[in-house]
Protein backbone atom coordinates (compact mmCIF):
# COMPACT_ATOMS: atom_id res chain seq x y z
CA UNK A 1 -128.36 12.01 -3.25
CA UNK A 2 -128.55 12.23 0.11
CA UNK A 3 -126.75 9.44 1.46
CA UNK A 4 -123.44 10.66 -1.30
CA UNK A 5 -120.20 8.22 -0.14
CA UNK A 6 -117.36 10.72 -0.57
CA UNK A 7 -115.54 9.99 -4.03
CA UNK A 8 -113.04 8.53 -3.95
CA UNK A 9 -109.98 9.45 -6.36
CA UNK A 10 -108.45 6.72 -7.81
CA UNK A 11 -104.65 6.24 -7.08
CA UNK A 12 -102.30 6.73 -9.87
CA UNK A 13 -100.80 3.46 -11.24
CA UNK A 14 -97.43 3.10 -9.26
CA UNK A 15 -94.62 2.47 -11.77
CA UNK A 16 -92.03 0.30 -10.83
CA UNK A 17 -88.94 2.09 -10.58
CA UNK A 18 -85.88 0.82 -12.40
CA UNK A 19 -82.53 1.07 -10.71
CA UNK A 20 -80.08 2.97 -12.88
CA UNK A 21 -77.08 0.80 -12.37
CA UNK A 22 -73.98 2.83 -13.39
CA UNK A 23 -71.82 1.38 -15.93
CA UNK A 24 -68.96 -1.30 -14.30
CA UNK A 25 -65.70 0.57 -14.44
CA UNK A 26 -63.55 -0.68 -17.13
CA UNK A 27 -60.54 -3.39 -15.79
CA UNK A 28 -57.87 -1.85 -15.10
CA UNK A 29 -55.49 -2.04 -17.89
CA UNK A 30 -51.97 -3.60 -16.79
CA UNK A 31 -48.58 -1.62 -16.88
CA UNK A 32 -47.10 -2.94 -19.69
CA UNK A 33 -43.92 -0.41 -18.73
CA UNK A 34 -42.22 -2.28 -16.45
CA UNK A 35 -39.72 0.43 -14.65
CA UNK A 36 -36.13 -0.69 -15.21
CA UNK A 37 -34.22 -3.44 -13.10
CA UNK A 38 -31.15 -2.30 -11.91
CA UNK A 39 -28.07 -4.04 -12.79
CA UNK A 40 -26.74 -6.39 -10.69
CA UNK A 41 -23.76 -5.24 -8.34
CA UNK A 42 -20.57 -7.43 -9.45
CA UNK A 43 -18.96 -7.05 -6.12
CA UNK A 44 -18.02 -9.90 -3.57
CA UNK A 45 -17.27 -8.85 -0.02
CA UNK A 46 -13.74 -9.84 1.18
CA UNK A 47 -13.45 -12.13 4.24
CA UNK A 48 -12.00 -9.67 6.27
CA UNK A 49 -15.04 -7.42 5.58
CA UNK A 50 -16.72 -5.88 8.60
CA UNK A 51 -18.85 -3.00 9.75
CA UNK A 52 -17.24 0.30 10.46
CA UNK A 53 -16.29 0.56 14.01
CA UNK A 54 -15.75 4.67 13.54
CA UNK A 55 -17.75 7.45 12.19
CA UNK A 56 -17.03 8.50 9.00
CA UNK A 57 -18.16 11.08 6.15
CA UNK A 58 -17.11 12.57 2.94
CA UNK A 59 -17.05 16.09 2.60
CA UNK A 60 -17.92 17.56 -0.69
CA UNK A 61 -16.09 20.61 -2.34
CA UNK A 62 -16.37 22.09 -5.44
CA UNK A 63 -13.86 25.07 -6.53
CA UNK A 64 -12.76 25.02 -2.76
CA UNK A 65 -16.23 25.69 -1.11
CA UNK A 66 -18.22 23.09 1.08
CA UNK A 67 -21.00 22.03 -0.25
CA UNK A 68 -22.26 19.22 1.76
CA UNK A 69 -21.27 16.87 4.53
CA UNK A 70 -22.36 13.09 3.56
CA UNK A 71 -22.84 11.01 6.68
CA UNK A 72 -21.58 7.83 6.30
CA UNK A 73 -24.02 4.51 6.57
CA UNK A 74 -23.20 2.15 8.81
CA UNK A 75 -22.40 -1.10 6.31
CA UNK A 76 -20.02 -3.54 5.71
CA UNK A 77 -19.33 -1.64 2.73
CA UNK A 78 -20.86 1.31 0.89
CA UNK A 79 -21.86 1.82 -2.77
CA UNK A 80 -20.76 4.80 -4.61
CA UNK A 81 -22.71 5.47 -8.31
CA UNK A 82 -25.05 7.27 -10.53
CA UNK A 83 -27.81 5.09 -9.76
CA UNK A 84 -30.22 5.89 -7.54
CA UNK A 85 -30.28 2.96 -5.38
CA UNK A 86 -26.30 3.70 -4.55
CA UNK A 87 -25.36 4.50 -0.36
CA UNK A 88 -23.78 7.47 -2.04
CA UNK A 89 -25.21 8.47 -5.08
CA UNK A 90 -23.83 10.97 -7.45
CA UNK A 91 -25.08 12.79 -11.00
CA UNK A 92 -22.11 13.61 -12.80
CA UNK A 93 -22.70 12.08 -16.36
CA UNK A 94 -18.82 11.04 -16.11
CA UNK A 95 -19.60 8.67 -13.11
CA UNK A 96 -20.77 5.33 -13.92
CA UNK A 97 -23.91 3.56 -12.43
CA UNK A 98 -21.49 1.77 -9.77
CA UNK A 99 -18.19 3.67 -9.55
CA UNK A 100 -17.06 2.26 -6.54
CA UNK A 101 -17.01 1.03 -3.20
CA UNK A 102 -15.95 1.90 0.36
CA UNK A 103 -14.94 -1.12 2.43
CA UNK A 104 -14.27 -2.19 5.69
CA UNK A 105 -12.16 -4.09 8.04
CA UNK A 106 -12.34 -5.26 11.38
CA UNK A 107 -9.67 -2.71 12.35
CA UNK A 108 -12.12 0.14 11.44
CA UNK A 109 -9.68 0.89 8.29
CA UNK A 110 -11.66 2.03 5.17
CA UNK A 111 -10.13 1.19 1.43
CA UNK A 112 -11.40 2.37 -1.86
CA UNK A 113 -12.51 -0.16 -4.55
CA UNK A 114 -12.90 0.83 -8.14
CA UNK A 115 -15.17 -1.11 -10.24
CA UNK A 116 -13.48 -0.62 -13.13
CA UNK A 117 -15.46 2.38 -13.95
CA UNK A 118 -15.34 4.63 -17.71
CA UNK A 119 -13.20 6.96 -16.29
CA UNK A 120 -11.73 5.61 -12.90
CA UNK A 121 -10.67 7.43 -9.68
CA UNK A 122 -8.19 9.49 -8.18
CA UNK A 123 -7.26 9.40 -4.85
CA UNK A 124 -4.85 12.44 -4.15
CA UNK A 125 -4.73 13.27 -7.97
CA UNK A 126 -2.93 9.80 -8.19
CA UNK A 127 -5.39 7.45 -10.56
CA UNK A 128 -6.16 3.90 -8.49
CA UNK A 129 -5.99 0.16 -9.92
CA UNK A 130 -9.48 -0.80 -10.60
CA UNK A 131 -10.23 -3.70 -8.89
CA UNK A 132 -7.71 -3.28 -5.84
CA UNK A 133 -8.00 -2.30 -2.58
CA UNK A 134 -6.77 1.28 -1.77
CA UNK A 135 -6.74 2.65 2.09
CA UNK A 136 -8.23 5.48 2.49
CA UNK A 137 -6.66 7.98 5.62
CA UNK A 138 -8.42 11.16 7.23
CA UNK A 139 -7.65 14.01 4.50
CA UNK A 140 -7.26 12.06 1.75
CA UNK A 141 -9.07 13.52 -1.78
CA UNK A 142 -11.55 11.63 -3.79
CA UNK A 143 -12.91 12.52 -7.18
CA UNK A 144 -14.97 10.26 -8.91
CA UNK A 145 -14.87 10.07 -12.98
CA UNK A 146 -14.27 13.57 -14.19
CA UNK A 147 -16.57 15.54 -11.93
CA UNK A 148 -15.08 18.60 -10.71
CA UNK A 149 -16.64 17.77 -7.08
CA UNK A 150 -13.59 16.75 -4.54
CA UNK A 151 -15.04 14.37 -1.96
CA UNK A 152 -12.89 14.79 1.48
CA UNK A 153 -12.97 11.97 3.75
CA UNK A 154 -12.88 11.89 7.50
CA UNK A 155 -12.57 9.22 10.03
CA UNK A 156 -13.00 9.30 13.79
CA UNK A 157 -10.12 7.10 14.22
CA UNK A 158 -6.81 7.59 15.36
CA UNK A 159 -4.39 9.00 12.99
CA UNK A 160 -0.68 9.52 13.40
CA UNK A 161 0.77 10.36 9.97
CA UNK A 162 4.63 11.05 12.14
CA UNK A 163 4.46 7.62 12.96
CA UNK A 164 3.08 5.86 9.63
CA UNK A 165 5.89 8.25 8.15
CA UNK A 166 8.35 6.62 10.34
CA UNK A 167 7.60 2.99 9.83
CA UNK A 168 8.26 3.62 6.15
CA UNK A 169 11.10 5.16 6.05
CA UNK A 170 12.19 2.12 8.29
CA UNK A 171 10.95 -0.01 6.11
CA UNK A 172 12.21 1.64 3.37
CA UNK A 173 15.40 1.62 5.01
CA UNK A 174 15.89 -2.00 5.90
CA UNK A 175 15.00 -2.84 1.82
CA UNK A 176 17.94 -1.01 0.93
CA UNK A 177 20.34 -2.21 3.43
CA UNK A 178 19.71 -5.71 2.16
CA UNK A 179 19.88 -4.97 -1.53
CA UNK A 180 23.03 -2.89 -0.99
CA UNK A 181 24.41 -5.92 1.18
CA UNK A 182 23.15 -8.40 -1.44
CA UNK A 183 25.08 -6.89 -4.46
CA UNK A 184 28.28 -6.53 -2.48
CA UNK A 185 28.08 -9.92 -1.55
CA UNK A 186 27.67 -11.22 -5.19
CA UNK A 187 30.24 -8.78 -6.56
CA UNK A 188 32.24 -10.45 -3.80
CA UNK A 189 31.68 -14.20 -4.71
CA UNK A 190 32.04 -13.00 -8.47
CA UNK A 191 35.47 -11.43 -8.19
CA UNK A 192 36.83 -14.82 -5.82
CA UNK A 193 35.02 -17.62 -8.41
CA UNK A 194 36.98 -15.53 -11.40
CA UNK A 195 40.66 -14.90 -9.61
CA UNK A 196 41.02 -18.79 -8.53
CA UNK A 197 44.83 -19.80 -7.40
CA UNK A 198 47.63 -17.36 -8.57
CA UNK A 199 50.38 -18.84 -7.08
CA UNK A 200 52.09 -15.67 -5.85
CA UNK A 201 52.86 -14.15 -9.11
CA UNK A 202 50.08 -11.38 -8.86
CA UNK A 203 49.67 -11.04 -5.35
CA UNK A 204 50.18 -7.26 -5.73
CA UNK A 205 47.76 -6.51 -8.03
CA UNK A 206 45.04 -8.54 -6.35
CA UNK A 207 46.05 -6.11 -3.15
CA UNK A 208 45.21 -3.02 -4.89
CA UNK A 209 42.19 -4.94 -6.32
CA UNK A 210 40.65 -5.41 -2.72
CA UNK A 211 41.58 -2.26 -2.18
CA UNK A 212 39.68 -1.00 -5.02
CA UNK A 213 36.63 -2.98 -3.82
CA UNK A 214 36.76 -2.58 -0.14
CA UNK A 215 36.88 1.33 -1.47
CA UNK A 216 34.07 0.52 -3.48
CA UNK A 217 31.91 -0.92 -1.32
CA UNK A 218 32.76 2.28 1.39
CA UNK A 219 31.63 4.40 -1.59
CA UNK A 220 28.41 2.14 -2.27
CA UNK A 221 27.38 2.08 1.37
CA UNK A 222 28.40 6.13 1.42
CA UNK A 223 25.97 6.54 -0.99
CA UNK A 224 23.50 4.63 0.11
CA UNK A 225 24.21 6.66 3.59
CA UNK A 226 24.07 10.19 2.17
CA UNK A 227 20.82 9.32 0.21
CA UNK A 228 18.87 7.89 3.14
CA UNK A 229 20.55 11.13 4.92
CA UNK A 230 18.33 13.11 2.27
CA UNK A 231 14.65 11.51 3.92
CA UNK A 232 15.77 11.12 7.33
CA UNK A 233 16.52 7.16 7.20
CA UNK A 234 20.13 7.03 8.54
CA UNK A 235 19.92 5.78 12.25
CA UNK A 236 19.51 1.80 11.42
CA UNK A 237 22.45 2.43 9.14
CA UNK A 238 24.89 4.24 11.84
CA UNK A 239 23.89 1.29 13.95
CA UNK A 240 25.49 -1.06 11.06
CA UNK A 241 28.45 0.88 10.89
CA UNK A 242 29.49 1.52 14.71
CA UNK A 243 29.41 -2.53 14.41
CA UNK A 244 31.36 -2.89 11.34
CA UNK A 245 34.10 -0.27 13.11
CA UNK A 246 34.18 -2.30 16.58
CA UNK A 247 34.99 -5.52 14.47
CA UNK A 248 37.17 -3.62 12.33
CA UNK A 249 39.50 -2.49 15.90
CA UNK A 250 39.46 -6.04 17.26
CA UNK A 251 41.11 -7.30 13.74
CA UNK A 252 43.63 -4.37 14.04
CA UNK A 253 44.22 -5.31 18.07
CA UNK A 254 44.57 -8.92 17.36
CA UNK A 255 47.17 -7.58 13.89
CA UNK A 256 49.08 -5.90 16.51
CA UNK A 257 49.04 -8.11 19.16
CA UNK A 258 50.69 -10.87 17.41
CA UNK A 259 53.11 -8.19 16.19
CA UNK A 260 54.35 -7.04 19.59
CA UNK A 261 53.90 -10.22 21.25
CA UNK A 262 57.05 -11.40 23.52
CA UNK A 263 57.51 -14.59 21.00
CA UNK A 264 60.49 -16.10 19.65
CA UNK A 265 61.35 -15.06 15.74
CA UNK A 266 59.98 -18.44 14.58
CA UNK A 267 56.62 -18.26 16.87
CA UNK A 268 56.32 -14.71 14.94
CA UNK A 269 57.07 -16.18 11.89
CA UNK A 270 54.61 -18.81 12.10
CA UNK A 271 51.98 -16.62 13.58
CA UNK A 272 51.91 -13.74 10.50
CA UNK A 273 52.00 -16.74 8.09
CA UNK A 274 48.79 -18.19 9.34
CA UNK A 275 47.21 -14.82 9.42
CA UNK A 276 48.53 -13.17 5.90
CA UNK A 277 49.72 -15.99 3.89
CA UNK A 278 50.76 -13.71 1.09
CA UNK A 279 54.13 -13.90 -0.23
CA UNK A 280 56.58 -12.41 -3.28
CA UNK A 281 59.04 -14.04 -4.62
CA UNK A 282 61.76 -12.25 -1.99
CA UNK A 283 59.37 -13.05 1.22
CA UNK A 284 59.26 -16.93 -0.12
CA UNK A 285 63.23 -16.90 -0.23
CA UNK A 286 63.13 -15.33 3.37
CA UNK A 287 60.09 -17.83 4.93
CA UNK A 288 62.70 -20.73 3.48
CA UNK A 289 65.34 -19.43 5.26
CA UNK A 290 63.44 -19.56 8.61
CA UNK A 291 61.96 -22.92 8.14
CA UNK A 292 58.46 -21.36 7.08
CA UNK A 293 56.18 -24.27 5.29
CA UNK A 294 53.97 -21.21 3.39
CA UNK A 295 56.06 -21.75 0.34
């Protein structure tokens, strides 16, 4: 064949390809283990409660070596526990999930709160009331449940322990002036209630009975002296007893005075009757004698 076409191969039958889809992923299965919820914090701030105007920061020591140095937040007040979500947290087993709390005034003073923990908290090996409010000065030791861990705190405020020492022993002082004045006062009214009129028959032995309390009462007040002597409290008591001496020489000037007075026997008379109306049977005979109405 002359006039031969070229032959033409016939095309392969084009098969449709199928898209492979990969298999849809599975939902995703829900977490039916919910993590734990916390427990709620039963703690209600105070109204005096207020942000920290100092820095502060425990110090941790075990068997007298530093461990760490715990910064302080910045909060109203600051939660001290085994949980996790705690300012502070700790991991002794002993320490419950909230032990306590670290609060705040507006003065910048910090006080310990227990939260009525298992196995409470010491401040300066002393145990504190749960549920009270316990200041907290640079120094002071912490430990927290039975851990073996002493927490140290620190403050950058002012601290004069001389003068907080003072105050108390004032205060101290002052408490035990007015007790010790109290009771002699009501030993006082006691003895006058049960002696009532006596007509001159016993004025003797009511003499040596004031003399037996006055005594007493120096002895009480001695006491009282020589024991606040012991802690350093005796300078509002000298006070209180340079006064009782002063009034103690104007009654003996004013005894002697009407003694030695330029009066007439009868003006004399008169006078020491008004000022010690206390008669025996031989002074009543005399004061008759001489007019005297103390009879």
């Amino acid at each position: 064949m002359s006039d031969s076409k070229e032959f033409a191969v016939p095309a392969l039958p084009t098969q449709k390809q199928q898209k492979v889809e990969a298999p849809a992923p599975a939902p995703a299965q829900e977490n039916t283990k919910r993590l734990p919820q916390p427990p709620p914090l039963k703690y209600e701030k105070p109204s005096w409660s207020a942000q920290p105007t100092y820095k502060y920061q425990l110090e941790v020591l075990k068997n007298g070596a530093s461990l760490e140095t715990v910064q302080g937040p910045r909060k109203e007040f600051v939660t001290i526990g085994r949980l996790p979500i705690c300012d502070i947290p700790m991991e002794h087993p002993s320490i419950s999930r909230y032990q306590a709390i670290i609060q705040f005034n507006h003065d910048g003073d910090a006080y310990i709160y227990d939260m009525d923990s298992a196995h409470g908290t010491k401040v300066n090996k002393k145990p504190i009331p749960a549920r009270e409010y316990v200041q907290l000065k640079p120094g002071d030791q912490i430990r927290f449940g039975e851990s073996t861990r002493l927490c140290i705190f620190d403050s950058e405020k002012p601290y004069d322990p001389e003068a907080e020492a003072e105050e108390r022993r004032q205060i101290a002082l002052k408490k035990r002036l007015a007790k010790a004045r109290g009771e002699l006062q009501s030993d006082q009214t006691e003895n006058v209630e049960s002696e009532g009129i006596s007509w001159g028959f016993q004025e003797d032995a009511e003499e040596e009975d004031d003399d037996e309390e006055d005594n007493g009462a120096e002895n009480s007040i001695q006491d009282i002296e020589a024991s606040l002597d012991k802690s350093g409290d005796a300078s509002l008591l000298s006070v209180e007893a340079e006064k009782m001496a002063v009034e103690d020489a104007k009654r003996r000037r004013e005894d002697l005075k009407i003694m030695y007075d330029d009066d007439s026997d009868e003006e004399l008379y008169d006078k020491t009757c008004k000022q010690h109306c206390v008669c025996l049977w031989s002074d009543v005979l005399i004061c008759c004698i001489n007019g005297c109405a103390c009879s």
